[in-house]
Protein backbone atom coordinates (compact mmCIF):
# COMPACT_ATOMS: atom_id res chain seq x y z
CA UNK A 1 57.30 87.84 82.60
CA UNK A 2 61.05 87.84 82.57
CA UNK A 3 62.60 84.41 81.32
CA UNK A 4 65.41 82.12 82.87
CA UNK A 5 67.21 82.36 80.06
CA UNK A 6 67.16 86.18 79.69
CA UNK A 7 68.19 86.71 83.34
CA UNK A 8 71.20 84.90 82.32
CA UNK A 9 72.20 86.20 79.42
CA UNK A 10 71.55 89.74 81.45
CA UNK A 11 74.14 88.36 84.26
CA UNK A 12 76.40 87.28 81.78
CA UNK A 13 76.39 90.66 79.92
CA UNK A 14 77.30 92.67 83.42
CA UNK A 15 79.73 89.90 84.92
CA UNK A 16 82.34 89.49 81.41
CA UNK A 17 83.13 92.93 80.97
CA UNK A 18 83.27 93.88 84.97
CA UNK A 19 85.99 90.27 85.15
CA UNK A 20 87.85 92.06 82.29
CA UNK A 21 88.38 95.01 83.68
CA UNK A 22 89.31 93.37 87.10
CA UNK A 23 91.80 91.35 85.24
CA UNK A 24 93.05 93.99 83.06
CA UNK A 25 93.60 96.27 86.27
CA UNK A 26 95.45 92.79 87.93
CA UNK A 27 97.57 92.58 85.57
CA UNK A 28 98.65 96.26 85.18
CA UNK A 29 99.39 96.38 89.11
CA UNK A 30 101.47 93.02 88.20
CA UNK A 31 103.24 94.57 85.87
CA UNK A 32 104.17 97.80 88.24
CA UNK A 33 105.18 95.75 90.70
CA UNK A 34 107.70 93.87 88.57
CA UNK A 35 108.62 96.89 87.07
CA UNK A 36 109.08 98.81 90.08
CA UNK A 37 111.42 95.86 91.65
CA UNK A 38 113.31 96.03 88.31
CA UNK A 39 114.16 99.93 87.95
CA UNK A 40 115.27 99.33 91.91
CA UNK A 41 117.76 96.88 91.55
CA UNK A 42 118.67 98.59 88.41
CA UNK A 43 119.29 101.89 90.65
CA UNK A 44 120.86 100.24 93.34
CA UNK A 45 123.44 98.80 91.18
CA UNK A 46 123.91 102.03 89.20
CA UNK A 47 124.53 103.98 91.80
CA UNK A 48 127.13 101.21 93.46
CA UNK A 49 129.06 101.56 90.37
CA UNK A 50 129.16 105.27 90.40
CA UNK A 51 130.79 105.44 94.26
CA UNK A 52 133.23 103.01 92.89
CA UNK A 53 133.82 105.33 90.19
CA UNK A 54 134.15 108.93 92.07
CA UNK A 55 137.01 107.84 94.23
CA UNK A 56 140.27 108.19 92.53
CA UNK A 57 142.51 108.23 95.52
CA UNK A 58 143.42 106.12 98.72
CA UNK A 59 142.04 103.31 100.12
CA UNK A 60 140.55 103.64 103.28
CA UNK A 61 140.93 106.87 106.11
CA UNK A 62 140.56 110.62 104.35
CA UNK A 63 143.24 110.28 102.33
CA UNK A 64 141.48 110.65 98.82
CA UNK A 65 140.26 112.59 96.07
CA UNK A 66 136.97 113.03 95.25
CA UNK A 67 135.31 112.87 91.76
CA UNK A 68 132.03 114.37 91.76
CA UNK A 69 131.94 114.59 87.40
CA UNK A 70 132.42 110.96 87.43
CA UNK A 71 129.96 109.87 90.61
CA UNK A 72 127.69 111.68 87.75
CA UNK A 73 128.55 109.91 84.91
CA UNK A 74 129.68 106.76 86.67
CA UNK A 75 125.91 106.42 87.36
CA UNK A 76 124.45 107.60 83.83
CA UNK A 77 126.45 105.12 81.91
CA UNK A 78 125.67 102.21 84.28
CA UNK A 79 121.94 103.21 84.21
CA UNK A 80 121.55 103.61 80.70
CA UNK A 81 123.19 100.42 79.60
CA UNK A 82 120.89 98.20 82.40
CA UNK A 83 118.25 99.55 80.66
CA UNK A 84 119.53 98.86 77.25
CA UNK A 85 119.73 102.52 75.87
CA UNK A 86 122.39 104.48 74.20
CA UNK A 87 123.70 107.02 75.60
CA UNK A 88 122.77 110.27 73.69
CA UNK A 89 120.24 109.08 72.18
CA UNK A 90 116.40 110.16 72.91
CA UNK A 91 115.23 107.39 74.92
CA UNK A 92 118.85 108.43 77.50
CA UNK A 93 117.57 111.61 77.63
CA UNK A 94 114.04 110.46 78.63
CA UNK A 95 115.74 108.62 81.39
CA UNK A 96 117.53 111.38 82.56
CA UNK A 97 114.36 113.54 83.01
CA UNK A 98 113.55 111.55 85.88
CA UNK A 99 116.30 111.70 88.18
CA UNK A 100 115.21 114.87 90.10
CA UNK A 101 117.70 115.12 92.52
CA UNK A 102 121.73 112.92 92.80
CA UNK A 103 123.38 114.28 96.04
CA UNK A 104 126.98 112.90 96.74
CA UNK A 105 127.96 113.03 100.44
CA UNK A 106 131.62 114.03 101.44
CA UNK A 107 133.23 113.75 104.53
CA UNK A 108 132.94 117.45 105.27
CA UNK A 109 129.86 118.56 102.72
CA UNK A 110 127.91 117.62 99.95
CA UNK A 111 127.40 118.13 96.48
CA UNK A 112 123.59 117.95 94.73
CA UNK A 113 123.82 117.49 91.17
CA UNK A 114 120.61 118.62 89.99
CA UNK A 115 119.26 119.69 86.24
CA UNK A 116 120.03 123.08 84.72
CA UNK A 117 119.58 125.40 82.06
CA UNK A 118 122.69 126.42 80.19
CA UNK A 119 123.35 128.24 76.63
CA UNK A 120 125.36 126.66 74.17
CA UNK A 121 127.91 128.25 71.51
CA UNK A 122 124.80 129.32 69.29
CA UNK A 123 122.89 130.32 72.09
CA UNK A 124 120.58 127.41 72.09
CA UNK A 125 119.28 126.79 75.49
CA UNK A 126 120.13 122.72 76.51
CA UNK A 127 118.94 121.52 79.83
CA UNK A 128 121.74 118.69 81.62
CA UNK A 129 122.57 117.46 84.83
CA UNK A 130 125.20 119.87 86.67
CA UNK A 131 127.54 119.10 89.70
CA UNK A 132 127.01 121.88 92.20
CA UNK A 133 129.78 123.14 94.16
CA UNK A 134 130.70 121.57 97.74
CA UNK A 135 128.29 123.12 100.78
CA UNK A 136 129.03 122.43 104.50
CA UNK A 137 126.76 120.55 107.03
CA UNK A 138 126.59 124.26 108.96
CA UNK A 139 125.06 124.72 111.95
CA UNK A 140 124.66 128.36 113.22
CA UNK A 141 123.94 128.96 117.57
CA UNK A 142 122.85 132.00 119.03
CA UNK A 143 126.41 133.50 119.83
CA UNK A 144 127.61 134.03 116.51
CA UNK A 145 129.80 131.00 115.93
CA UNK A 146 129.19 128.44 112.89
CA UNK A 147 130.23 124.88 113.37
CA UNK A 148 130.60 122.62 110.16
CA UNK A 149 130.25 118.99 110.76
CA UNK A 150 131.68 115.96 109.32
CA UNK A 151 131.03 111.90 109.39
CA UNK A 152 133.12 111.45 112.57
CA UNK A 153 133.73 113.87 115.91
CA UNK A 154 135.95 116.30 113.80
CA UNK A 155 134.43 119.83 113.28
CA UNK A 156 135.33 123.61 112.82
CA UNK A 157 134.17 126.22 114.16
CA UNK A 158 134.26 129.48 112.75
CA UNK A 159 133.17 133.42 113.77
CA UNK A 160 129.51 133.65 111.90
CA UNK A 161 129.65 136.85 111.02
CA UNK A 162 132.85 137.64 110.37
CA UNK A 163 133.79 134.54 108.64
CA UNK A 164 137.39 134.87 109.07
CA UNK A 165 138.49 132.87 112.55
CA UNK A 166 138.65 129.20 112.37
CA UNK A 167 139.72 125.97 114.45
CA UNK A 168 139.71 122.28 113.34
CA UNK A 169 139.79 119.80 116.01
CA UNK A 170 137.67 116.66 117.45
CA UNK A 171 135.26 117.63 119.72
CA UNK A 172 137.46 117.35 122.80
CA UNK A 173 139.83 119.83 121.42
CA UNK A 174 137.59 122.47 120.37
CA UNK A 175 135.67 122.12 123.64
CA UNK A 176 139.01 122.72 125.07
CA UNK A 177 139.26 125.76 122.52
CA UNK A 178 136.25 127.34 123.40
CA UNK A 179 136.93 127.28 127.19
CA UNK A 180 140.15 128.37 126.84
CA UNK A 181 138.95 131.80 125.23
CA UNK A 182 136.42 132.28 127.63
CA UNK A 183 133.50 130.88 125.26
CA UNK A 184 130.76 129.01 126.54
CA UNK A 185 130.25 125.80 124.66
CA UNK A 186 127.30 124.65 123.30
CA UNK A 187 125.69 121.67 125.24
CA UNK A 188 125.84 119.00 122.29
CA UNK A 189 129.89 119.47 122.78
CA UNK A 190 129.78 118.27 126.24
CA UNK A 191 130.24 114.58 125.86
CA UNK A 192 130.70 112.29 122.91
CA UNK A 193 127.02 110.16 122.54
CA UNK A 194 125.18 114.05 122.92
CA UNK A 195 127.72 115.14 119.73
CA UNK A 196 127.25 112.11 117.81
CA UNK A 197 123.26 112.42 117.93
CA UNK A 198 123.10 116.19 117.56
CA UNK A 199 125.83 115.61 115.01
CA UNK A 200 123.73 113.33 112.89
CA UNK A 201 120.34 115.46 113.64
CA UNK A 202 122.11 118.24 112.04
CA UNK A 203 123.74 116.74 108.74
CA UNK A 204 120.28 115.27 108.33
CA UNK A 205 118.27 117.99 108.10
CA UNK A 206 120.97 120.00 105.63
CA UNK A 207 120.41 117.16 103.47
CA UNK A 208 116.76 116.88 103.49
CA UNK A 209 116.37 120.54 103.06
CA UNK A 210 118.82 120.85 99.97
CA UNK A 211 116.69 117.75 98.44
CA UNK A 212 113.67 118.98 99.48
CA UNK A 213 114.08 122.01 97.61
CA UNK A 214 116.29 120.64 94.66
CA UNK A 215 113.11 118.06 93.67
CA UNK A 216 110.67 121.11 93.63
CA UNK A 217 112.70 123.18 91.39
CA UNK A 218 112.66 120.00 89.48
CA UNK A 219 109.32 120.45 88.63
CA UNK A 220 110.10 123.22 86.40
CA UNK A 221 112.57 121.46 84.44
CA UNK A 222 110.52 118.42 83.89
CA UNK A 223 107.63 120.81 81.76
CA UNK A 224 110.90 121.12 79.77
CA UNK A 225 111.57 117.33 79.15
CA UNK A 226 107.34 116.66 78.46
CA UNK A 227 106.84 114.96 81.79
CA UNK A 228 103.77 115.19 83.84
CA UNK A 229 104.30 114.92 87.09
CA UNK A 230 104.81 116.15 90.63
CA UNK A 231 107.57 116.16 92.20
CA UNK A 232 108.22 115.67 95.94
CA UNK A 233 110.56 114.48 98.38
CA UNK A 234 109.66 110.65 98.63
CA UNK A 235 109.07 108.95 102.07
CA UNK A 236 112.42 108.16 103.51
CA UNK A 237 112.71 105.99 106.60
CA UNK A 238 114.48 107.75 108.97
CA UNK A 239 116.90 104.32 108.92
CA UNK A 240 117.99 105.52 105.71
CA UNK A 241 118.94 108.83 106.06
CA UNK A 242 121.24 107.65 108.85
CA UNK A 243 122.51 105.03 106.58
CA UNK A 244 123.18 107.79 103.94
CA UNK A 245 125.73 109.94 106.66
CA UNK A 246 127.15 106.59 108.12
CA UNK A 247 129.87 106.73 105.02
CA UNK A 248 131.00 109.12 101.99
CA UNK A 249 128.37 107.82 98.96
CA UNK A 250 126.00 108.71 96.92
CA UNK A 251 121.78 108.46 96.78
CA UNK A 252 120.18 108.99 93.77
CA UNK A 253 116.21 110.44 93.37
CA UNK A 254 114.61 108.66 90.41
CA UNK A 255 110.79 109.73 90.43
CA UNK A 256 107.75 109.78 87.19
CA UNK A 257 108.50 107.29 84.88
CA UNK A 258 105.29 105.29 83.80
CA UNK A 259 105.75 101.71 84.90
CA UNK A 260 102.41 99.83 84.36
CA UNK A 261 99.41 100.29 81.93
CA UNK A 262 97.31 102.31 84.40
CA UNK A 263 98.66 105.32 84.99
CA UNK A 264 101.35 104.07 87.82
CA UNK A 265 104.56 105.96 87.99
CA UNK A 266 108.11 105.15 89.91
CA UNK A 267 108.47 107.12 93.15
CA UNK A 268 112.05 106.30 94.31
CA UNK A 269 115.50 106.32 95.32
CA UNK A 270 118.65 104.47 95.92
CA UNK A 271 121.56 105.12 97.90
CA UNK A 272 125.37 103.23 98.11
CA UNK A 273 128.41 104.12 100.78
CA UNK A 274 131.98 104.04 99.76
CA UNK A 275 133.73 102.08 103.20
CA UNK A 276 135.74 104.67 103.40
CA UNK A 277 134.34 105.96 107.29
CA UNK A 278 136.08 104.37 109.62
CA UNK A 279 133.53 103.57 112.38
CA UNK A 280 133.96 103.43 116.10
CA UNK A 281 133.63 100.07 117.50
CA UNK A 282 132.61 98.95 121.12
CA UNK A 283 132.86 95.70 122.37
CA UNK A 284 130.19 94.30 124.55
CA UNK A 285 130.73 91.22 127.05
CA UNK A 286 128.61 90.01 129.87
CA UNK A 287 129.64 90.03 133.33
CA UNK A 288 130.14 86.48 134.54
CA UNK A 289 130.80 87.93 138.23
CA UNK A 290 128.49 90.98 138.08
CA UNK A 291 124.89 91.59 137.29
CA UNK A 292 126.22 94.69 135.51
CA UNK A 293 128.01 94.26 132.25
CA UNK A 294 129.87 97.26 130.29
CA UNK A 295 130.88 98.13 126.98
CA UNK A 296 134.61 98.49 126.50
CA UNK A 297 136.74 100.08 123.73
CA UNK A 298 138.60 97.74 121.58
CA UNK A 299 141.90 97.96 123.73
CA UNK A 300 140.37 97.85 127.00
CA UNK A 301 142.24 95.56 129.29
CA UNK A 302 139.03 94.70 130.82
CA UNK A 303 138.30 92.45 127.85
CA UNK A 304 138.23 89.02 128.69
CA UNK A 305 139.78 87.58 125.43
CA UNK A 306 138.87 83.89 126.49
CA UNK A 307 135.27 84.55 126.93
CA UNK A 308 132.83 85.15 124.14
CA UNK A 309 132.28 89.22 123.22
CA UNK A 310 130.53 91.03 120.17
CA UNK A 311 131.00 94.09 118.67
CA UNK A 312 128.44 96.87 118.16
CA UNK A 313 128.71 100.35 116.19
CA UNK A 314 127.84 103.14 118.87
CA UNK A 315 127.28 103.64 122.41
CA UNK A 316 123.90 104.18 122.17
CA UNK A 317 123.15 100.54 120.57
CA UNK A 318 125.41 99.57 123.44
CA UNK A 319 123.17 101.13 126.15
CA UNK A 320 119.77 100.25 124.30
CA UNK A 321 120.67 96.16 124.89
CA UNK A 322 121.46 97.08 128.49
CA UNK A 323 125.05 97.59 128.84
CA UNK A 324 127.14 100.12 131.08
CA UNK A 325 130.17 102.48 129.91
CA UNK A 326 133.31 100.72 131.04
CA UNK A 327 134.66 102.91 134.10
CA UNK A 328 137.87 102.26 132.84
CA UNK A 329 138.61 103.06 129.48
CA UNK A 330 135.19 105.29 128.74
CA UNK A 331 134.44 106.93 131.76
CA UNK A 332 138.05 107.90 132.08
């Protein structure tokens, strides 16, 4: 007959190591969490301080010069020193296994600095982060013409397969263009909210593509640095992406590193926008005589500067809280 006693010392013998193990695994998620909040704001800030860096010219407008060498190492020496490593030294290089994919959107392309093999002067093979060269936000139709996009309504169009033929203009003015040689224009051309969104639709899915496949290649360089791990394109809201084309900046893939004691590993990204986009502004005012109220460019004379108005971004936030396009200065 089985004691009292020995029941409990059995229950004792299955409960203390089954709490340790609980605990241990608490406190390793603990420790991921914090970590993972950590390497974030240390990204975030990184990758602030390398936009700040890559822009040598102007102030705001188009009127500047872009750095991509230094958006590199703009970020690498902020990154290394809030993590208190040298640069050069092992542990830097550790870090820099990680960052599969930096991609620095320009007004009128982007550049993906990504890891690759080079030879040295003695022919020893080094592996280091390299600043591609500048590639257009293309879109190709059916009838042989290529349009590269930019962050506002400005665009060129060029013959697709011959290369040569070009215009620059807003969208107005190569609509205008196109009809004017006898080319039927696209339907995204035909009025401004239809651009913006196509516009946007198309930059996007550039981008993701050239990360997509920039992260997988990573996969082969990161047998190179030791690190097991697979890479893929990380979930990113769909709020983000537009944030990243809403301004010239820079986002920043940082994916692998071990962060707690059970096997958890960093899965993210941070992204930071120079202010140098100047963005469209609509003002929005209710109608005091009217059940109807309209959105009004900033000069419209149908502003009533006494009464209380607010400002939104686009046309389409405009519409989605219920206001109409002012007949008079954007219908017109």
């Amino acid at each position: 007959m089985i004691k009292l006693t020995d029941l409990a010392i059995l229950f004792i013998i299955i409960t203390i190591p089954a709490t340790l193990l609980l605990n241990i695994k608490t406190k390793s998620i603990e420790i991921a969490v914090y970590r993972r909040i950590e390497i974030n704001k240390m990204l975030e800030a990184s990758v602030q301080d390398a936009v700040a860096s890559m822009i040598e010219e102007g102030a705001r407008g188009k009127d500047f010069k872009m750095n991509v060498e230094k958006a590199k190492e703009g970020f690498l020496r902020s990154f290394y020193i809030n993590n208190n490593t040298i640069e050069g030294s092992i542990d830097a290089n550790v870090l820099k296994g990680y960052i599969s994919c930096m991609v620095v959107v320009d007004y009128d392309g982007y550049y993906l600095i990504s890891h690759e093999e080079k030879t040295d002067y003695d022919g020893m093979i080094l592996i280091d982060l390299v600043c591609g060269s500048k590639k257009p936000y293309e879109y190709d139709d059916f009838s042989g013409l290529t349009y590269h996009f930019t962050l506002d309504n400005r665009l060129i169009i060029t013959d697709g397969f011959l290369g040569t033929d070009s215009f620059l203009g807003t969208r107005e003015e190569v609509l205008e263009f196109l009809n004017d040689n006898w080319i039927d224009p696209p339907e995204f051309l035909e009025n401004e909210e239809e651009f913006n969104d196509f516009r946007r639709r198309i930059i996007i899915s550039v981008l993701q593509k050239a990360v997509n496949d920039t992260i997988n290649n990573h996969n082969y360089i990161a047998r190179q640095y030791g690190i097991s791990y697979f890479f893929s394109l990380p979930t990113v809201p769909d709020s983000d992406w537009h944030k990243t084309i809403d301004d010239i900046g820079l986002i920043v893939f940082f994916q692998g590193m071990p962060i707690g004691i059970s096997g958890e590993k960093i899965n993210s990204y941070a992204l930071g926008s120079s202010g140098l986009i100047k963005k469209d502004i609509y003002i929005i005012q209710d109608n005091v005589d009217s059940s109807i109220s309209y959105y009004h460019k900033p000069d419209c004379d149908e502003i009533d500067d006494s009464r209380h108005f607010e400002s939104r971004s686009s046309m389409k936030e405009c519409a989605g809280e219920g206001y109409f396009p002012c007949p008079e200065c954007i219908l017109k």
